[in-house]
N, C-alpha and C. Protein backbone atom coordinates (compact mmCIF):
# COMPACT_ATOMS: atom_id res chain seq x y z
N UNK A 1 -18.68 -11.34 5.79
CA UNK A 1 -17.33 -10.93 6.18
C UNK A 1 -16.50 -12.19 6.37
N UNK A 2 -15.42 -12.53 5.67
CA UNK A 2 -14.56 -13.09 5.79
C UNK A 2 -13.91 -13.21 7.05
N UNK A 3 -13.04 -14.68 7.40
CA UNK A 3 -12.44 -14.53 8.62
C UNK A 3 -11.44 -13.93 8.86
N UNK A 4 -10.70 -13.22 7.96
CA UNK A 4 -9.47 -12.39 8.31
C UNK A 4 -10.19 -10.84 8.23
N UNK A 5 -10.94 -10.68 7.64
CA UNK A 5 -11.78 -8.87 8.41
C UNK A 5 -12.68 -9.37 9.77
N UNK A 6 -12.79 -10.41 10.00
CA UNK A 6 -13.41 -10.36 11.39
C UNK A 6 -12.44 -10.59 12.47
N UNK A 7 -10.72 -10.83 12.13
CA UNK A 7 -10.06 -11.13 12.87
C UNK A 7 -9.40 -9.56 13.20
N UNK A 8 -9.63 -8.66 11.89
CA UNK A 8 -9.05 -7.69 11.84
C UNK A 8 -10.27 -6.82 13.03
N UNK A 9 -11.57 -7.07 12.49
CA UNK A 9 -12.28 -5.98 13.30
C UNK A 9 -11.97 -6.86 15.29
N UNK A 10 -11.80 -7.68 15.51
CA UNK A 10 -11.85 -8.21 16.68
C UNK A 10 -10.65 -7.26 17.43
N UNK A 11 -9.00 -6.98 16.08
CA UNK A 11 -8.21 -6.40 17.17
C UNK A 11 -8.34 -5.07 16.76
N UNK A 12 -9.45 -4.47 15.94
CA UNK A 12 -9.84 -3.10 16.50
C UNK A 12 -10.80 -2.79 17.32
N UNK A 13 -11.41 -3.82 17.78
CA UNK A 13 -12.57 -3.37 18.85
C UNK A 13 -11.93 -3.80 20.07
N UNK A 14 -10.93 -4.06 20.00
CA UNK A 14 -10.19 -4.63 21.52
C UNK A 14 -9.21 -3.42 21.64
N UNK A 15 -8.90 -2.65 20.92
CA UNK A 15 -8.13 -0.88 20.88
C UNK A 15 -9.28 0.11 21.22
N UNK A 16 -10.53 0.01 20.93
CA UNK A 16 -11.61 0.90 21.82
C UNK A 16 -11.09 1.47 22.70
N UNK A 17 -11.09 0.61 24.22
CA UNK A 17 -10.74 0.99 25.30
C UNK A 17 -9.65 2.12 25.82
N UNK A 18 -8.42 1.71 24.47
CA UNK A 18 -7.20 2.43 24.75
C UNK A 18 -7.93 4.20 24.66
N UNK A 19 -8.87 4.28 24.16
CA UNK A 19 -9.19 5.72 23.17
C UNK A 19 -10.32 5.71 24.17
N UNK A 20 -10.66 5.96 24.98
CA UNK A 20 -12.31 6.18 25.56
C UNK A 20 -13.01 7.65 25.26
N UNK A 21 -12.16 8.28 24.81
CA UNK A 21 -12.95 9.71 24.01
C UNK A 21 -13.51 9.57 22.24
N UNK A 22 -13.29 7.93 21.66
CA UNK A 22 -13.07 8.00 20.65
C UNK A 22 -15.06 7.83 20.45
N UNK A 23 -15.61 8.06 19.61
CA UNK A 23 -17.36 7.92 18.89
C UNK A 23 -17.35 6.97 18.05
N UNK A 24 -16.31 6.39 17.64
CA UNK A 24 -16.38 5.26 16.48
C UNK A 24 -16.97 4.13 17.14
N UNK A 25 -18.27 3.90 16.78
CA UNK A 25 -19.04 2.57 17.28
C UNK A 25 -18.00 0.90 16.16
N UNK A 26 -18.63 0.06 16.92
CA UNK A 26 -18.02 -1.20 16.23
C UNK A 26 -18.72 -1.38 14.79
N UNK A 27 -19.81 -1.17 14.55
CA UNK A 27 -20.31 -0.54 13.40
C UNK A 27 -19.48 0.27 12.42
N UNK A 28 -18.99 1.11 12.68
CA UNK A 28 -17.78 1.99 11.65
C UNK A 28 -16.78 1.16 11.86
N UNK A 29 -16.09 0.30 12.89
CA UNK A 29 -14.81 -0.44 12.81
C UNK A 29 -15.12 -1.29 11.56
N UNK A 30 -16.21 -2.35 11.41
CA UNK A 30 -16.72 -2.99 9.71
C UNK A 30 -15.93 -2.27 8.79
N UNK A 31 -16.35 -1.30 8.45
CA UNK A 31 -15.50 -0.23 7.44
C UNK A 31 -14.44 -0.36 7.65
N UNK A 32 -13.95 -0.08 8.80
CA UNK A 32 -11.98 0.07 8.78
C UNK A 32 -11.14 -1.32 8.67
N UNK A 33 -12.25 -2.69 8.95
CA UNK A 33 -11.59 -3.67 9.01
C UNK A 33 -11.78 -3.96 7.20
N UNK A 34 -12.84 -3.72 6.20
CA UNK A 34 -12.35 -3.51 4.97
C UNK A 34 -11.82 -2.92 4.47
N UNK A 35 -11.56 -1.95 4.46
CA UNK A 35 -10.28 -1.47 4.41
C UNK A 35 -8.89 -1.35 4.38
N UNK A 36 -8.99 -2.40 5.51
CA UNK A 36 -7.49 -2.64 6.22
C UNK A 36 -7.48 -4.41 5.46
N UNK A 37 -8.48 -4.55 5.01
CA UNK A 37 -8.23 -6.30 4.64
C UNK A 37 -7.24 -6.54 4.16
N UNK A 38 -6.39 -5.58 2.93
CA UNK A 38 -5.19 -6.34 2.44
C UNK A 38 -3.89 -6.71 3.41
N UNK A 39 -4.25 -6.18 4.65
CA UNK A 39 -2.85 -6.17 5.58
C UNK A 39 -3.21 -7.25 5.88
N UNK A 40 -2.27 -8.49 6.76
CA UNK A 40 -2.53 -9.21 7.65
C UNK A 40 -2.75 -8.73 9.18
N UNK A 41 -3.71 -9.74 9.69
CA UNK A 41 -4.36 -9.33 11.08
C UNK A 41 -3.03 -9.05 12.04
N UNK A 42 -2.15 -9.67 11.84
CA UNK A 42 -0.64 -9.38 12.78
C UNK A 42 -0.17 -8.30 12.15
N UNK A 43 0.01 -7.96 10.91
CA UNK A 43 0.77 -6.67 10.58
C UNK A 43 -0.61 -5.05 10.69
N UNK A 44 -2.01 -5.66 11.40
CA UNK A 44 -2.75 -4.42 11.93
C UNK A 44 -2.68 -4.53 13.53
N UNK A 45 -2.24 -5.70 14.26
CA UNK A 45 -2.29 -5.34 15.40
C UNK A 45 -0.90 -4.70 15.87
N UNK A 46 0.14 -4.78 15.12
CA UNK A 46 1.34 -4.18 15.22
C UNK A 46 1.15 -2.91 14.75
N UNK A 47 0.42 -2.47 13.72
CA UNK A 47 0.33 -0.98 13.50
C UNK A 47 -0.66 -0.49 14.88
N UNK A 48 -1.35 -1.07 15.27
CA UNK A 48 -2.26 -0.54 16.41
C UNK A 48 -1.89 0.05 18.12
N UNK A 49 -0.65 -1.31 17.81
CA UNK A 49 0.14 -1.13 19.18
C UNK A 49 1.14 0.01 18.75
N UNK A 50 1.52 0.18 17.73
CA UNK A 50 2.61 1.47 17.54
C UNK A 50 1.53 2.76 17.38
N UNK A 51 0.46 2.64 16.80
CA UNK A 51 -0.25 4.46 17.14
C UNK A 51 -0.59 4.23 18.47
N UNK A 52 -1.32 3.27 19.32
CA UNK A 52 -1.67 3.38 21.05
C UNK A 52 -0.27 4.10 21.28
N UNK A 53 1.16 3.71 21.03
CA UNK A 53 1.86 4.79 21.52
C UNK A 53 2.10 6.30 21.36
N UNK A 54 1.75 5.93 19.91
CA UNK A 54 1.97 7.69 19.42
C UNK A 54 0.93 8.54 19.49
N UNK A 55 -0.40 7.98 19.45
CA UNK A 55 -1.72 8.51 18.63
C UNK A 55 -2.36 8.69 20.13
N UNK A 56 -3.28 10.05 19.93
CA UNK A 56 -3.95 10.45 21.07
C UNK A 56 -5.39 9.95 20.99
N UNK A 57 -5.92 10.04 19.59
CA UNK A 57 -7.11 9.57 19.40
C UNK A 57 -7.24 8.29 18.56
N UNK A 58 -8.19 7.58 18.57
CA UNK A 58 -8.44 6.24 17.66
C UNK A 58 -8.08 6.76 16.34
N UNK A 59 -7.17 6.36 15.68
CA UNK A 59 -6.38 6.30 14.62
C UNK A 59 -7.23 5.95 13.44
N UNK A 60 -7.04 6.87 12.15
CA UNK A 60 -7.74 7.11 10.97
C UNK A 60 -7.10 5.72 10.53
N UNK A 61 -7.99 5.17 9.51
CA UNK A 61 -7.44 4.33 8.70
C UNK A 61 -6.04 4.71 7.93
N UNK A 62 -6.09 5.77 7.21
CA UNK A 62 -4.84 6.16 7.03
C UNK A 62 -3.80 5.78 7.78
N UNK A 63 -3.84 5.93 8.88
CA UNK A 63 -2.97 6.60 10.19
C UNK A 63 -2.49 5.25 9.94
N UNK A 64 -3.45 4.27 10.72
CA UNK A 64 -3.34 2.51 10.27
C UNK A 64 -2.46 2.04 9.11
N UNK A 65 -2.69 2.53 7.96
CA UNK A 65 -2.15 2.03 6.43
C UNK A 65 -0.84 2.23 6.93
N UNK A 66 -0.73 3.53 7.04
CA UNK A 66 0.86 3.94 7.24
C UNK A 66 1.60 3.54 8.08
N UNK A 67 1.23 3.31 9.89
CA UNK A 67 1.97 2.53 10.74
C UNK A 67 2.51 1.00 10.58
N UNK A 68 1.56 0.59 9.57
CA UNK A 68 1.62 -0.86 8.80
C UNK A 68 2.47 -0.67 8.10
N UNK A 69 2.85 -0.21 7.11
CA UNK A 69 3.93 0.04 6.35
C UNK A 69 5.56 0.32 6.58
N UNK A 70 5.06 1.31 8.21
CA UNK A 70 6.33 1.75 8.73
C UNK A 70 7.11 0.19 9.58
N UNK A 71 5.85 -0.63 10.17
CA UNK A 71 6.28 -2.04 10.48
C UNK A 71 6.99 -3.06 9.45
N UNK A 72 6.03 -2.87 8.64
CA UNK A 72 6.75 -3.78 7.54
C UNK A 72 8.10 -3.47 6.90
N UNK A 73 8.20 -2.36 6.66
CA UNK A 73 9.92 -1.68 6.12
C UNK A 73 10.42 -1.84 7.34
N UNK A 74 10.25 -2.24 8.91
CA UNK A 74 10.99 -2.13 9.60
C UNK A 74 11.52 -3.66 9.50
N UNK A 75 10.23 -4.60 9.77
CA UNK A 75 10.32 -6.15 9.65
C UNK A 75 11.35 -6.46 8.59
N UNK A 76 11.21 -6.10 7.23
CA UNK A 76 12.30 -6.50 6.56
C UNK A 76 13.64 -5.58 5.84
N UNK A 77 13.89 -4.94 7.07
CA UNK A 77 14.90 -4.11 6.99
C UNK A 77 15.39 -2.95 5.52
N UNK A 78 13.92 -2.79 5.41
CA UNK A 78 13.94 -1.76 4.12
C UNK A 78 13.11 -0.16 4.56
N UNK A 79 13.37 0.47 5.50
CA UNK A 79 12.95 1.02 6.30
C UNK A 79 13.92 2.39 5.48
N UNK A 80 13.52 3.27 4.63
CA UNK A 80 13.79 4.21 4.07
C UNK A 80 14.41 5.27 4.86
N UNK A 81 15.44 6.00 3.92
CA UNK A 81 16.52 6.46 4.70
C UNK A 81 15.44 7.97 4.76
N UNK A 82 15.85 9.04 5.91
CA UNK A 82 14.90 10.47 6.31
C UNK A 82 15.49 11.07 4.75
N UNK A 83 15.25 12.00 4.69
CA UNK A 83 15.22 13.52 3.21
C UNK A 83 16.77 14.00 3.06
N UNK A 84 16.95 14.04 5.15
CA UNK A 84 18.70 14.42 5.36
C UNK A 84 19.62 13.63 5.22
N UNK A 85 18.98 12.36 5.31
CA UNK A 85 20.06 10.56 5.06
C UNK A 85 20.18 10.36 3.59
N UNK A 86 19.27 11.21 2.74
CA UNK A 86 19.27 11.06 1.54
C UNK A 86 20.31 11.90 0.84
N UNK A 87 20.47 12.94 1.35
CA UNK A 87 20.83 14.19 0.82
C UNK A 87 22.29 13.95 1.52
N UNK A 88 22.77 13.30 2.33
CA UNK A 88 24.07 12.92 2.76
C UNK A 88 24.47 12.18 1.79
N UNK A 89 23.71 10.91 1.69
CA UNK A 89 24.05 9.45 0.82
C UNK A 89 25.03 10.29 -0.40
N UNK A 90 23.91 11.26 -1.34
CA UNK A 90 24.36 11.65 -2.16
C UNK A 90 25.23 12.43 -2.28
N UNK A 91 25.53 13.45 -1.65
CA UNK A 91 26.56 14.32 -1.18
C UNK A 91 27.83 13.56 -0.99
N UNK A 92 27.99 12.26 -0.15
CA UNK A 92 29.37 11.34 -0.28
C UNK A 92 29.29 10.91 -1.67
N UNK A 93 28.43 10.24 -2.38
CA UNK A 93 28.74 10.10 -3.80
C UNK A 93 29.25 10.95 -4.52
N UNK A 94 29.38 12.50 -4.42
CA UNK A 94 29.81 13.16 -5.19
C UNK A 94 31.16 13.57 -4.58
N UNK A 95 31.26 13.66 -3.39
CA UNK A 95 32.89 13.37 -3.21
C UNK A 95 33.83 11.92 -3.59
N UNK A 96 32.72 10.76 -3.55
CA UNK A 96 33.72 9.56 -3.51
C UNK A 96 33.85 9.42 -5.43
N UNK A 97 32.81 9.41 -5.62
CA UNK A 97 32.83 8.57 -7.00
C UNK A 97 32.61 10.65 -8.30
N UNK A 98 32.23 11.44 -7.70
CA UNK A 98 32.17 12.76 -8.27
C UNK A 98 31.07 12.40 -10.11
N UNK A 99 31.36 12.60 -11.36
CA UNK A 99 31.11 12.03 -12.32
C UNK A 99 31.56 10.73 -13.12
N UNK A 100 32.31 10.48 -12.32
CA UNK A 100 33.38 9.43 -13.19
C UNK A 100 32.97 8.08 -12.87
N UNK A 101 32.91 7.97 -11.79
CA UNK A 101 32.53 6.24 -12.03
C UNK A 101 31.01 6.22 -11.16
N UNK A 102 30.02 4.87 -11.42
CA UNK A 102 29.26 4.61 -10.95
C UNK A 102 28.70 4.81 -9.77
N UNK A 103 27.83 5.61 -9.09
CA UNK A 103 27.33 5.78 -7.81
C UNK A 103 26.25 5.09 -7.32
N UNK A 104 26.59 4.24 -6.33
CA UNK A 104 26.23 3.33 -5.41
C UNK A 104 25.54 3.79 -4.37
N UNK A 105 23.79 3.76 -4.17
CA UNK A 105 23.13 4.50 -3.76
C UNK A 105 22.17 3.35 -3.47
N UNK A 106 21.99 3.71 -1.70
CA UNK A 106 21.35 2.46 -0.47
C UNK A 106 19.73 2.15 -1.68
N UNK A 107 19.25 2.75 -2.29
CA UNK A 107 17.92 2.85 -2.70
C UNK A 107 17.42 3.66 -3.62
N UNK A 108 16.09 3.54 -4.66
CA UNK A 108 15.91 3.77 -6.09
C UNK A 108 15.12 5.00 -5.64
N UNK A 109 15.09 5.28 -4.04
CA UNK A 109 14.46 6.38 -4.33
C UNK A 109 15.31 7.57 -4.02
N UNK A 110 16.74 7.47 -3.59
CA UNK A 110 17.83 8.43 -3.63
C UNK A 110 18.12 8.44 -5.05
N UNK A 111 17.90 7.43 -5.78
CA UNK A 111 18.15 7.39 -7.68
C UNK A 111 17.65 8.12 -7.95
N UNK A 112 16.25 8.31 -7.27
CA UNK A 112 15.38 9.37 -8.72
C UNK A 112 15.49 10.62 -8.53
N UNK A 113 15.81 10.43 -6.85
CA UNK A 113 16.06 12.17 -6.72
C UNK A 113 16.79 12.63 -6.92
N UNK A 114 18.53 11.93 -7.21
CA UNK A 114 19.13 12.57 -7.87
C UNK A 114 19.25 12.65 -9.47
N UNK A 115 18.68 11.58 -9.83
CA UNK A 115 18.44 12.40 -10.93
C UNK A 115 17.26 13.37 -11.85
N UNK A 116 16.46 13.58 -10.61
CA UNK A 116 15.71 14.70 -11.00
C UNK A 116 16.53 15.98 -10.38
N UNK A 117 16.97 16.12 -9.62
CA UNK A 117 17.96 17.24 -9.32
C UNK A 117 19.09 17.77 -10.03
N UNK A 118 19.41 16.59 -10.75
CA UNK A 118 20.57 16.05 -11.83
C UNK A 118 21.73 15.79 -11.39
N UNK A 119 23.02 14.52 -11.28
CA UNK A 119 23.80 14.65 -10.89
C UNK A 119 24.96 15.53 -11.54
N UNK A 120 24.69 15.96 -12.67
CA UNK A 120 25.97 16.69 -12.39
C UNK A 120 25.60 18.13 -11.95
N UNK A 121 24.18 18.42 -11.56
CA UNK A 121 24.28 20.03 -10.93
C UNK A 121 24.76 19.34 -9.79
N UNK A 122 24.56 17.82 -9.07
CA UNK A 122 24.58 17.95 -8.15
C UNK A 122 26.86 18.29 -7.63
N UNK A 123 27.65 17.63 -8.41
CA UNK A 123 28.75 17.59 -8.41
C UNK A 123 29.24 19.08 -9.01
N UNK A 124 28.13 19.96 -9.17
CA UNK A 124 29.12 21.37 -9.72
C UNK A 124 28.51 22.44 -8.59
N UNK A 125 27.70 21.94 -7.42
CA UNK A 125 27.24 22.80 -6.42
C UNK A 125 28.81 23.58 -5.84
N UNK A 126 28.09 24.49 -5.72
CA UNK A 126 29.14 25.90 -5.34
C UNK A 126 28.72 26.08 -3.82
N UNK A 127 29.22 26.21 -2.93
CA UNK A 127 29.28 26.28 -1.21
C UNK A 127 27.87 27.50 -1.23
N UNK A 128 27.83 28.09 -1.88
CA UNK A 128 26.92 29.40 -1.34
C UNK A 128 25.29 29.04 -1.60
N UNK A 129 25.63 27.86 -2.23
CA UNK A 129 24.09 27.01 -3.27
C UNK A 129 23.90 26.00 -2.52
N UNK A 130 24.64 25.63 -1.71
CA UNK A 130 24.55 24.34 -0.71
C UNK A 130 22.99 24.26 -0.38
N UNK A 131 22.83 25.14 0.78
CA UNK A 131 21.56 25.29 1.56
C UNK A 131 20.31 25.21 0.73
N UNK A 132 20.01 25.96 -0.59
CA UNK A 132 19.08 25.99 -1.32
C UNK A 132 18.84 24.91 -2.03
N UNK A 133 20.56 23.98 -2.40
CA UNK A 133 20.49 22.69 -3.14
C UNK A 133 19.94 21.61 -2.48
N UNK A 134 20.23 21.64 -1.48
CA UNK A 134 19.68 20.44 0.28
C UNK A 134 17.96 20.86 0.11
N UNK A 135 17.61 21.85 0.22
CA UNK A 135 16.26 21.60 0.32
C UNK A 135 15.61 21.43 -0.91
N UNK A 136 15.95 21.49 -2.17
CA UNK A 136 15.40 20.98 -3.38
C UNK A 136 15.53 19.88 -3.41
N UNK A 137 16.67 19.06 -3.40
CA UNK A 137 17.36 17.66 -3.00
C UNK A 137 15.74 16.81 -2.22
N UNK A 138 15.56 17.37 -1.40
CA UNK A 138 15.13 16.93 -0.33
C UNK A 138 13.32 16.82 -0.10
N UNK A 139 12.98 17.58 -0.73
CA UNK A 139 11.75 18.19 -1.40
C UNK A 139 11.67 17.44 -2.63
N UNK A 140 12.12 17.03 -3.40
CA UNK A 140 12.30 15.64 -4.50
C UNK A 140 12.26 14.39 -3.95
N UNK A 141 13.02 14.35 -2.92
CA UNK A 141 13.59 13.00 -2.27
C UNK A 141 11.67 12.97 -1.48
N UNK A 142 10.96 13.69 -0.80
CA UNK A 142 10.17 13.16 -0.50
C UNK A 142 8.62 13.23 -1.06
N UNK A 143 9.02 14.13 -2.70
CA UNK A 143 7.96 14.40 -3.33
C UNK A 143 7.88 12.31 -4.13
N UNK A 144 8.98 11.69 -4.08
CA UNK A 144 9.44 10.52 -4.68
C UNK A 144 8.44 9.40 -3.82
N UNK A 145 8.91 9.94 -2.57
CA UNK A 145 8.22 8.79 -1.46
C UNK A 145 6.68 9.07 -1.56
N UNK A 146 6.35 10.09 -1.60
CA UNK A 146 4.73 10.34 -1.34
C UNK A 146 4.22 9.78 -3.47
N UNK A 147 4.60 9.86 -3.72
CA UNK A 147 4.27 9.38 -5.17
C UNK A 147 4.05 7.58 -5.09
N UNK A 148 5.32 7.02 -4.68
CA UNK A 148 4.88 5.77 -4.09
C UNK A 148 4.26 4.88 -3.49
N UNK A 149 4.34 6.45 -2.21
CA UNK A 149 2.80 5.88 -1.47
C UNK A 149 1.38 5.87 -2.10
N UNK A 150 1.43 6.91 -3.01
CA UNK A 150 -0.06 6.86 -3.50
C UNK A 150 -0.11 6.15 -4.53
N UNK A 151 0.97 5.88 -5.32
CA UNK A 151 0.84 4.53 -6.35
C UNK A 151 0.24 3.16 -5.62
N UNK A 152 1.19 3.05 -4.37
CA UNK A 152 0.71 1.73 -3.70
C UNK A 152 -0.59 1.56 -2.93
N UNK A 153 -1.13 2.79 -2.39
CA UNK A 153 -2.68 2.90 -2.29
C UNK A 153 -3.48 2.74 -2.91
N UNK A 154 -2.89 3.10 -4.34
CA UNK A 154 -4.01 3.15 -5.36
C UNK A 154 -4.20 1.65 -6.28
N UNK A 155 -3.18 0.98 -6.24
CA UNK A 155 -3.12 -0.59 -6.48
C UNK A 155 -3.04 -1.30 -5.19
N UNK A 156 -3.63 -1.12 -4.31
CA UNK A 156 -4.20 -1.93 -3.00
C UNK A 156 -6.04 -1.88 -3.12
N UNK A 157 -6.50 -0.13 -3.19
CA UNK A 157 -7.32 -0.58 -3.37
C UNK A 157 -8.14 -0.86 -4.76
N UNK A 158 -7.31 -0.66 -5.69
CA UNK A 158 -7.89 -1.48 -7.24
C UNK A 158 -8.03 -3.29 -6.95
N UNK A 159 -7.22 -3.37 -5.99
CA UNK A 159 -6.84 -5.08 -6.01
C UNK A 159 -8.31 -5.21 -5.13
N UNK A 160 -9.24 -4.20 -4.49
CA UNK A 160 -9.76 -4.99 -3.66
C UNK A 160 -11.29 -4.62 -4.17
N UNK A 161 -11.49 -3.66 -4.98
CA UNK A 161 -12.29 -4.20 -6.21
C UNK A 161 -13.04 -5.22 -6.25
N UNK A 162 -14.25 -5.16 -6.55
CA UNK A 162 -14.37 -7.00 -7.55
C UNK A 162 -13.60 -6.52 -8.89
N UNK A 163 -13.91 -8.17 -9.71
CA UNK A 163 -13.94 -7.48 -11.12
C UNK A 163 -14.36 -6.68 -11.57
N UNK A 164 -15.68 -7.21 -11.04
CA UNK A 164 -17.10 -6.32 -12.00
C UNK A 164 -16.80 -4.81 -11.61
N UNK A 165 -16.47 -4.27 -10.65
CA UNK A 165 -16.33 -2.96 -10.76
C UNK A 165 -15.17 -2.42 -11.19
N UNK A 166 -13.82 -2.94 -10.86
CA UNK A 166 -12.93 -2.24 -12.05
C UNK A 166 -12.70 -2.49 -13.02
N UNK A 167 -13.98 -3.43 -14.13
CA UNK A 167 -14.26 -2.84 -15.06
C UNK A 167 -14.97 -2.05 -15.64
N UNK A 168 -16.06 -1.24 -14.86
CA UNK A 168 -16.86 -0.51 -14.41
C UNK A 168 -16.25 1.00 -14.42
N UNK A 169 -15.14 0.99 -13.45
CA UNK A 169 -14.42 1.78 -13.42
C UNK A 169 -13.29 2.12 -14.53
N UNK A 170 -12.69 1.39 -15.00
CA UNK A 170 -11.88 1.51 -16.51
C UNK A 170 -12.53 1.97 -17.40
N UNK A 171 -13.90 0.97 -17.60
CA UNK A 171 -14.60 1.93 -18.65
C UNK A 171 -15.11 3.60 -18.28
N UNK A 172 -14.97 3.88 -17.08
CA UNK A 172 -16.13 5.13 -16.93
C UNK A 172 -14.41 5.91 -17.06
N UNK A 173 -13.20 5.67 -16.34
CA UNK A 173 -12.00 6.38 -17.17
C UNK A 173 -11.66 6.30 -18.74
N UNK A 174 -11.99 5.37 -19.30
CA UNK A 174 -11.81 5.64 -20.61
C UNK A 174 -12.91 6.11 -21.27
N UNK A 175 -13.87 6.61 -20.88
CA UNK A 175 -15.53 7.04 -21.53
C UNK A 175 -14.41 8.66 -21.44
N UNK A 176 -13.98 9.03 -20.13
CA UNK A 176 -14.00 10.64 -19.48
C UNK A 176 -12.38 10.78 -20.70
N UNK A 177 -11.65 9.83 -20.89
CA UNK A 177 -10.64 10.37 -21.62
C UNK A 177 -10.76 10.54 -23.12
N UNK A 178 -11.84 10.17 -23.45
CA UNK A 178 -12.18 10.14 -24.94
C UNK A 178 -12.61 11.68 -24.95
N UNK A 179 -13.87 12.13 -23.80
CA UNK A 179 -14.41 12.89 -24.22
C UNK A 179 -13.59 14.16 -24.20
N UNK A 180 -12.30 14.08 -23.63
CA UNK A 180 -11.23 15.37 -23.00
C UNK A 180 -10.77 15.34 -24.73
């Protein structure tokens, strides 16, 4: 074990205490501190101190990935707008700028959702379509974010791989796509 998973398991076995109903021996923390290796040991003790506030029980790795993430978009002020901040953003675009000129939108993931929604249904919405248009809007807007997230899970843990196994793994996906 490297010194940054032993720095990582040191500030999860020092969160034990917070959880005293939790069964996870320091033994299973090993696991969560590989796991967690691509984060830095400061951006897991900051996710740790934000679930001790929220989290009732010792926090899934997941739980971890994600409070890390929610730190880091906070740290560098890219901290994604909610489904309803989205669905506003766009809604003033179609009063300010309507079809005609360029719409100026905080982030690429209000881009995709409107244009998977399409902007010009979105500029020909009729008042009675509002409500049904907001939650499609919005239901895109966070079908967008969860796609991201699992893109970026899924190239975190390819990166942590050896070689030897994701090429291991490439080949055993390209063996299964030949045979489809």
């Amino acid at each position: 074990m490297d010194s940054a998973n032993k720095e990582i398991l040191k500030i999860l076995v020092t969160f034990l205490p917070a959880f005293p109903q939790s069964k996870i021996q320091e033994e299973g923390l090993v696991l969560y501190a590989k796991a967690l290796s691509h984060l830095s040991p400061e951006t897991v003790k900051a996710a740790m101190l934000k679930c001790l506030q929220n989290n009732k029980f010792f926090p899934a790795v997941s739980e971890i990935i994600e409070e890390a993430g929610n730190v880091e978009r906070y740290v560098n002020g890219k901290t994604l707008p909610t489904s309803g901040e989205a669905w506003e953003e766009a809604m003033r675009e179609v009063r300010t700028h309507h079809l005609y000129a360029p719409w100026k939108l905080s982030c690429p993931e209000i881009e995709l959702a409107v244009n998977r929604f399409g902007k010009e249904e979105l500029c020909k919405l009729e008042m009675d379509n509002v409500n049904t248009a907001r939650a499609q809007f919005c239901r895109f807007y966070n079908e967008i974010i969860s796609e991201r997230r699992e893109k970026k899970a899924n190239e975190t843990v390819f990166a942590m791989l050896s070689p030897d196994n994701r090429a291991k793994l490439i080949a055993k996906v390209e063996r299964i796509g030949k045979a489809l």
